[in-house]
N, C-alpha and C. Protein backbone atom coordinates (compact mmCIF):
# COMPACT_ATOMS: atom_id res chain seq x y z
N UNK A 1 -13.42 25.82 -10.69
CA UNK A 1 -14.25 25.06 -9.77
C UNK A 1 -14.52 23.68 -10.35
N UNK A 2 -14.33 22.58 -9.59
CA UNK A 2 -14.24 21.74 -9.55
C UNK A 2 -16.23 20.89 -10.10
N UNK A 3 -16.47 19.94 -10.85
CA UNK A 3 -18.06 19.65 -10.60
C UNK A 3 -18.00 18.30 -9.77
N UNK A 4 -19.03 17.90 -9.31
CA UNK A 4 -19.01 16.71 -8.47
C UNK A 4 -18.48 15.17 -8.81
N UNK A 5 -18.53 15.48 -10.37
CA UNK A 5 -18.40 14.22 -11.16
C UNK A 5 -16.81 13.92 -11.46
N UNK A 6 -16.22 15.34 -11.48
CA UNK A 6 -14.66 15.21 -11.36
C UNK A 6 -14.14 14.79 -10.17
N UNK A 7 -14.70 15.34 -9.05
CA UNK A 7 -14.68 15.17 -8.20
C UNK A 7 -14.73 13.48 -7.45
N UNK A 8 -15.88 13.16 -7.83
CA UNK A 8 -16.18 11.86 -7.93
C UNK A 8 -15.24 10.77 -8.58
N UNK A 9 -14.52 11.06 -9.69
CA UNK A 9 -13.89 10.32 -10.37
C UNK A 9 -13.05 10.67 -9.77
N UNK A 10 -12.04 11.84 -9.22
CA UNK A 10 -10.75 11.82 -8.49
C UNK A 10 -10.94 10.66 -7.48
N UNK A 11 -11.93 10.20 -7.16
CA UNK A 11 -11.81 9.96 -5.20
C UNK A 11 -11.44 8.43 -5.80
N UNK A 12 -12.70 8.06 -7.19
CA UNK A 12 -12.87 6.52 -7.71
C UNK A 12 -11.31 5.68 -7.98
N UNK A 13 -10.45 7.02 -8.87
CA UNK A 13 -8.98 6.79 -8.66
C UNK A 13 -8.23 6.68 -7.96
N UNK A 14 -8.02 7.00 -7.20
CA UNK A 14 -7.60 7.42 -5.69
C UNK A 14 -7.78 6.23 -5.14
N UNK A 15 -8.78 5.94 -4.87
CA UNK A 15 -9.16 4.37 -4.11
C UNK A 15 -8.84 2.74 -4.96
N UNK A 16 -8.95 2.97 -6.53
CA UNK A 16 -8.69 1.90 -6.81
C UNK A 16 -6.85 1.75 -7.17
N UNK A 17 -5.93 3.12 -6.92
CA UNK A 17 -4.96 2.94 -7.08
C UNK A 17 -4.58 2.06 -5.18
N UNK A 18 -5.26 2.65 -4.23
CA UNK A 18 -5.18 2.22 -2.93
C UNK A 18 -5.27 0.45 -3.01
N UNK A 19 -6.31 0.27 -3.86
CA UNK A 19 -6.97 -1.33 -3.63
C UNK A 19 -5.43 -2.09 -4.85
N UNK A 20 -5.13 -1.37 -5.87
CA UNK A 20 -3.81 -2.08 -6.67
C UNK A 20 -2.60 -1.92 -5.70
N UNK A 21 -2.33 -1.16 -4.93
CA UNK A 21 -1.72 -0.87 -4.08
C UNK A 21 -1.38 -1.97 -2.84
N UNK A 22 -2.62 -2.35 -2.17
CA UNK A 22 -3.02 -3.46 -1.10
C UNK A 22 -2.64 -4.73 -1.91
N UNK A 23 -3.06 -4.93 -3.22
CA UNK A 23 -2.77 -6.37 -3.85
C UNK A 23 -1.32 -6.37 -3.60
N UNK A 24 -0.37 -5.32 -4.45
CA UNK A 24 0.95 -5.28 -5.09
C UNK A 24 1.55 -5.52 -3.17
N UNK A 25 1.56 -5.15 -2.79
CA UNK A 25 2.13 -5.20 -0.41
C UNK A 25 1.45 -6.70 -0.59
N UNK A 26 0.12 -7.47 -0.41
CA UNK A 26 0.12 -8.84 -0.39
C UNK A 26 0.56 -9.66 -0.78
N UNK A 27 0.90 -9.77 -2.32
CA UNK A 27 1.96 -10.39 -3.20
C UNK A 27 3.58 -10.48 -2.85
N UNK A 28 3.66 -9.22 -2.28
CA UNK A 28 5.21 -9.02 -2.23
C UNK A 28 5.74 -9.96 -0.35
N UNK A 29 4.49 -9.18 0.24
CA UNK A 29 4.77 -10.37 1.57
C UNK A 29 4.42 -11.69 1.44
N UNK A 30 3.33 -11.94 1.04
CA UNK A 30 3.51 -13.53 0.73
C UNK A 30 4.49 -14.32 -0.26
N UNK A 31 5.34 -13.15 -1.36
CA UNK A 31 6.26 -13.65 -1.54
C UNK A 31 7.32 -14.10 -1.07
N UNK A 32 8.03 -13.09 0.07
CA UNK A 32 8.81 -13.13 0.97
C UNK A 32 8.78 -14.06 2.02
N UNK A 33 7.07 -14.88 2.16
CA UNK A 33 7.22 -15.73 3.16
C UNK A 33 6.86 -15.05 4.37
N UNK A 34 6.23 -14.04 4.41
CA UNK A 34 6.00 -13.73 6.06
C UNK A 34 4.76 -13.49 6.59
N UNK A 35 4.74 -12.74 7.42
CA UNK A 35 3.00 -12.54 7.46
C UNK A 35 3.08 -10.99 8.19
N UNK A 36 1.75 -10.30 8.09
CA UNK A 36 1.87 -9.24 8.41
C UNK A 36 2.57 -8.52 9.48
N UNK A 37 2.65 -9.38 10.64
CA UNK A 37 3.36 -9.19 11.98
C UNK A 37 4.56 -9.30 11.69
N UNK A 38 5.44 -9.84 10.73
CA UNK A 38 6.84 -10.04 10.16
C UNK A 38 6.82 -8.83 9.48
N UNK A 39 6.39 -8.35 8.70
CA UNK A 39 6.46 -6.96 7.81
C UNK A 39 6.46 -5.94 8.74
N UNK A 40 5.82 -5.97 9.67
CA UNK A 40 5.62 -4.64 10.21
C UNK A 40 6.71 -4.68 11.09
N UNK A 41 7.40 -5.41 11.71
CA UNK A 41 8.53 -5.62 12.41
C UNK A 41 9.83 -5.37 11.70
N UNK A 42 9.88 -5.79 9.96
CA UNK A 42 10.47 -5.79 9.41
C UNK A 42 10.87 -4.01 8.97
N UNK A 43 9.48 -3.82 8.84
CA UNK A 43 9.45 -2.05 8.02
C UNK A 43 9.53 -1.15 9.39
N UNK A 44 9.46 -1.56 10.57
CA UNK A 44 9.23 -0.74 11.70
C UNK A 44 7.93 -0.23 11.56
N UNK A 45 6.72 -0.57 11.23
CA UNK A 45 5.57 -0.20 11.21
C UNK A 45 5.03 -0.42 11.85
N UNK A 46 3.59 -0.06 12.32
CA UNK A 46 2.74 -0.99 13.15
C UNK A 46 2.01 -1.94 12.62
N UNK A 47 1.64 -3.18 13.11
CA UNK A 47 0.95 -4.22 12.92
C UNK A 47 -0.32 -3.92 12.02
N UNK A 48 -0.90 -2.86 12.73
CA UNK A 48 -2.01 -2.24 12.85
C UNK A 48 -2.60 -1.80 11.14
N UNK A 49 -1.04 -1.06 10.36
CA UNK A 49 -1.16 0.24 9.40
C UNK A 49 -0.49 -0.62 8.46
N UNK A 50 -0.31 -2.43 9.13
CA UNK A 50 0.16 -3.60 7.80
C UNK A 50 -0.93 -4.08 7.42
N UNK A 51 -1.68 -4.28 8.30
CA UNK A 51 -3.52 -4.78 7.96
C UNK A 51 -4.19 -3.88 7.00
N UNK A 52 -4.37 -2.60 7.77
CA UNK A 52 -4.89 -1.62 6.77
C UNK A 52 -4.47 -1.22 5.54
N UNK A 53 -3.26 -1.29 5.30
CA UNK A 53 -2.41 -1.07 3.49
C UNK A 53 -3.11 -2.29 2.45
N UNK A 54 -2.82 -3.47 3.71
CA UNK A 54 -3.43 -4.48 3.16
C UNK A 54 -4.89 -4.22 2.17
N UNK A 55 -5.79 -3.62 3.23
CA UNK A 55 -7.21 -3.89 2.91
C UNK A 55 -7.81 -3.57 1.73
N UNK A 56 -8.63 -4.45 1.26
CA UNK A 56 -9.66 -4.02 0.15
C UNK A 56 -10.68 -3.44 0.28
N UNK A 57 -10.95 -3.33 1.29
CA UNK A 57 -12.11 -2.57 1.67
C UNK A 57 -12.08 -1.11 1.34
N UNK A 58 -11.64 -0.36 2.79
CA UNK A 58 -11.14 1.30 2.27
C UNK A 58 -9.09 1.39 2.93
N UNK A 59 -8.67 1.20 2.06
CA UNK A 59 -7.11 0.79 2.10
C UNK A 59 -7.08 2.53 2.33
N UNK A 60 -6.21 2.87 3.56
CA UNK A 60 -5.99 4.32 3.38
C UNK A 60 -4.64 4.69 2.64
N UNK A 61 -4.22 6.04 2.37
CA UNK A 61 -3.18 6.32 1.74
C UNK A 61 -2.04 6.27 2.24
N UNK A 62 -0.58 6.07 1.22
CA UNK A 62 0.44 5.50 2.06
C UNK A 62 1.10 6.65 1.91
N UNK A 63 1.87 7.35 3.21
CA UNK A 63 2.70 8.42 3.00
C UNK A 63 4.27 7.54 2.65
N UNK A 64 4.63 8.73 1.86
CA UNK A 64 6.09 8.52 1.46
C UNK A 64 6.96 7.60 2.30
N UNK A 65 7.02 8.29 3.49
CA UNK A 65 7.88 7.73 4.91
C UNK A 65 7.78 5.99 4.59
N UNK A 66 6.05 5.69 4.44
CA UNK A 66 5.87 4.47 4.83
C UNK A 66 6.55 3.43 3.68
N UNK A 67 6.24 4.22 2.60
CA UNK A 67 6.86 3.34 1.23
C UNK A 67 7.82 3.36 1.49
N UNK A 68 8.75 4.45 1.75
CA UNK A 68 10.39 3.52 1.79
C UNK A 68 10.98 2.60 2.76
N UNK A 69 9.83 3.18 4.00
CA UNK A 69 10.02 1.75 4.81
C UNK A 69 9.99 0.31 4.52
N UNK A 70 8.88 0.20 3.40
CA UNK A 70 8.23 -0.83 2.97
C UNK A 70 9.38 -1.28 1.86
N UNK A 71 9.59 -0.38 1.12
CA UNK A 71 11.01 -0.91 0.48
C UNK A 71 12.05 -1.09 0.88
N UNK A 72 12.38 -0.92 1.91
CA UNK A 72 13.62 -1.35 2.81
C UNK A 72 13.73 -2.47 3.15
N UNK A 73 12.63 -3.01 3.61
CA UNK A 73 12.08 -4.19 4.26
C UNK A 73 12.14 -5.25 3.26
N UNK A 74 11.62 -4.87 2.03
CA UNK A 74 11.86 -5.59 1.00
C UNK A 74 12.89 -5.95 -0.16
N UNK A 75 14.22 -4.69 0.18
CA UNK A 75 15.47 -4.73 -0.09
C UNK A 75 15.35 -4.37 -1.69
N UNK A 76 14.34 -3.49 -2.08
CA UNK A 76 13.83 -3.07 -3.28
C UNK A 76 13.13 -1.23 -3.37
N UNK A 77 13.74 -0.22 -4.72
CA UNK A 77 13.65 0.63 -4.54
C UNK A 77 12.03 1.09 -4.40
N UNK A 78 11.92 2.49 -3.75
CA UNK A 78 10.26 2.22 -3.84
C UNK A 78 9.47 2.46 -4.97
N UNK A 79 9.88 2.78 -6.12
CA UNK A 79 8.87 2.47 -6.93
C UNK A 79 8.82 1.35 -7.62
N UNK A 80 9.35 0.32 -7.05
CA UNK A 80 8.95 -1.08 -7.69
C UNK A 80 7.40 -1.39 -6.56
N UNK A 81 7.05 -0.75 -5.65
CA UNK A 81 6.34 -1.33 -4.64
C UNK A 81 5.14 -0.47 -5.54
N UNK A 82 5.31 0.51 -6.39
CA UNK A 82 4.14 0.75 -7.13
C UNK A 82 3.52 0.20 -8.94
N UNK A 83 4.12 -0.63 -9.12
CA UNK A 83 4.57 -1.48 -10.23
C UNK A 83 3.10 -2.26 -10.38
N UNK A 84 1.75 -2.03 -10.69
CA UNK A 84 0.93 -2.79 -10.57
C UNK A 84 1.37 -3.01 -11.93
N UNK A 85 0.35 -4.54 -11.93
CA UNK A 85 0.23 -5.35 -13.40
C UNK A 85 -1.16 -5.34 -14.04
């Protein structure tokens, strides 16, 4: 059984890998020159779930599917798209 504090710290991880996550997708499109409506066109995504990856706020989690989309788009394998610095 799990205590609240592990618990707690899973979620704290979880979210700040989400928020290194949102930086490492901003960097890589503003490297590329585009803007979110270009990415999501690019990855076949929605507009919508390019904003939200984006966000710093509460960035939700990216399923698999979406990362290799996202690396496709970016002509790079997907675990370079998890490469924080």
């Amino acid at each position: 059984m799990f205590c609240l504090r592990e618990d707690s710290y899973n979620a704290h991880v979880a979210t700040t890998i989400r928020i290194q996550f949102a930086h490492r997708l901003r960097a890589l499109r503003n490297r590329a020159g585009w803007t979110q409506e270009e990415l999501a066109e690019r990855a076949e995504l929605a507009y919508r779930h390019v904003q939200r990856l984006e966000s710093l706020k509460n960035p939700p989690p990216a399923k698999i599917d979406t990362l290799e989309k996202l690396a496709k788009a970016f002509k790079i394998p997907p675990a370079k798209l998890l490469e924080f610095s």
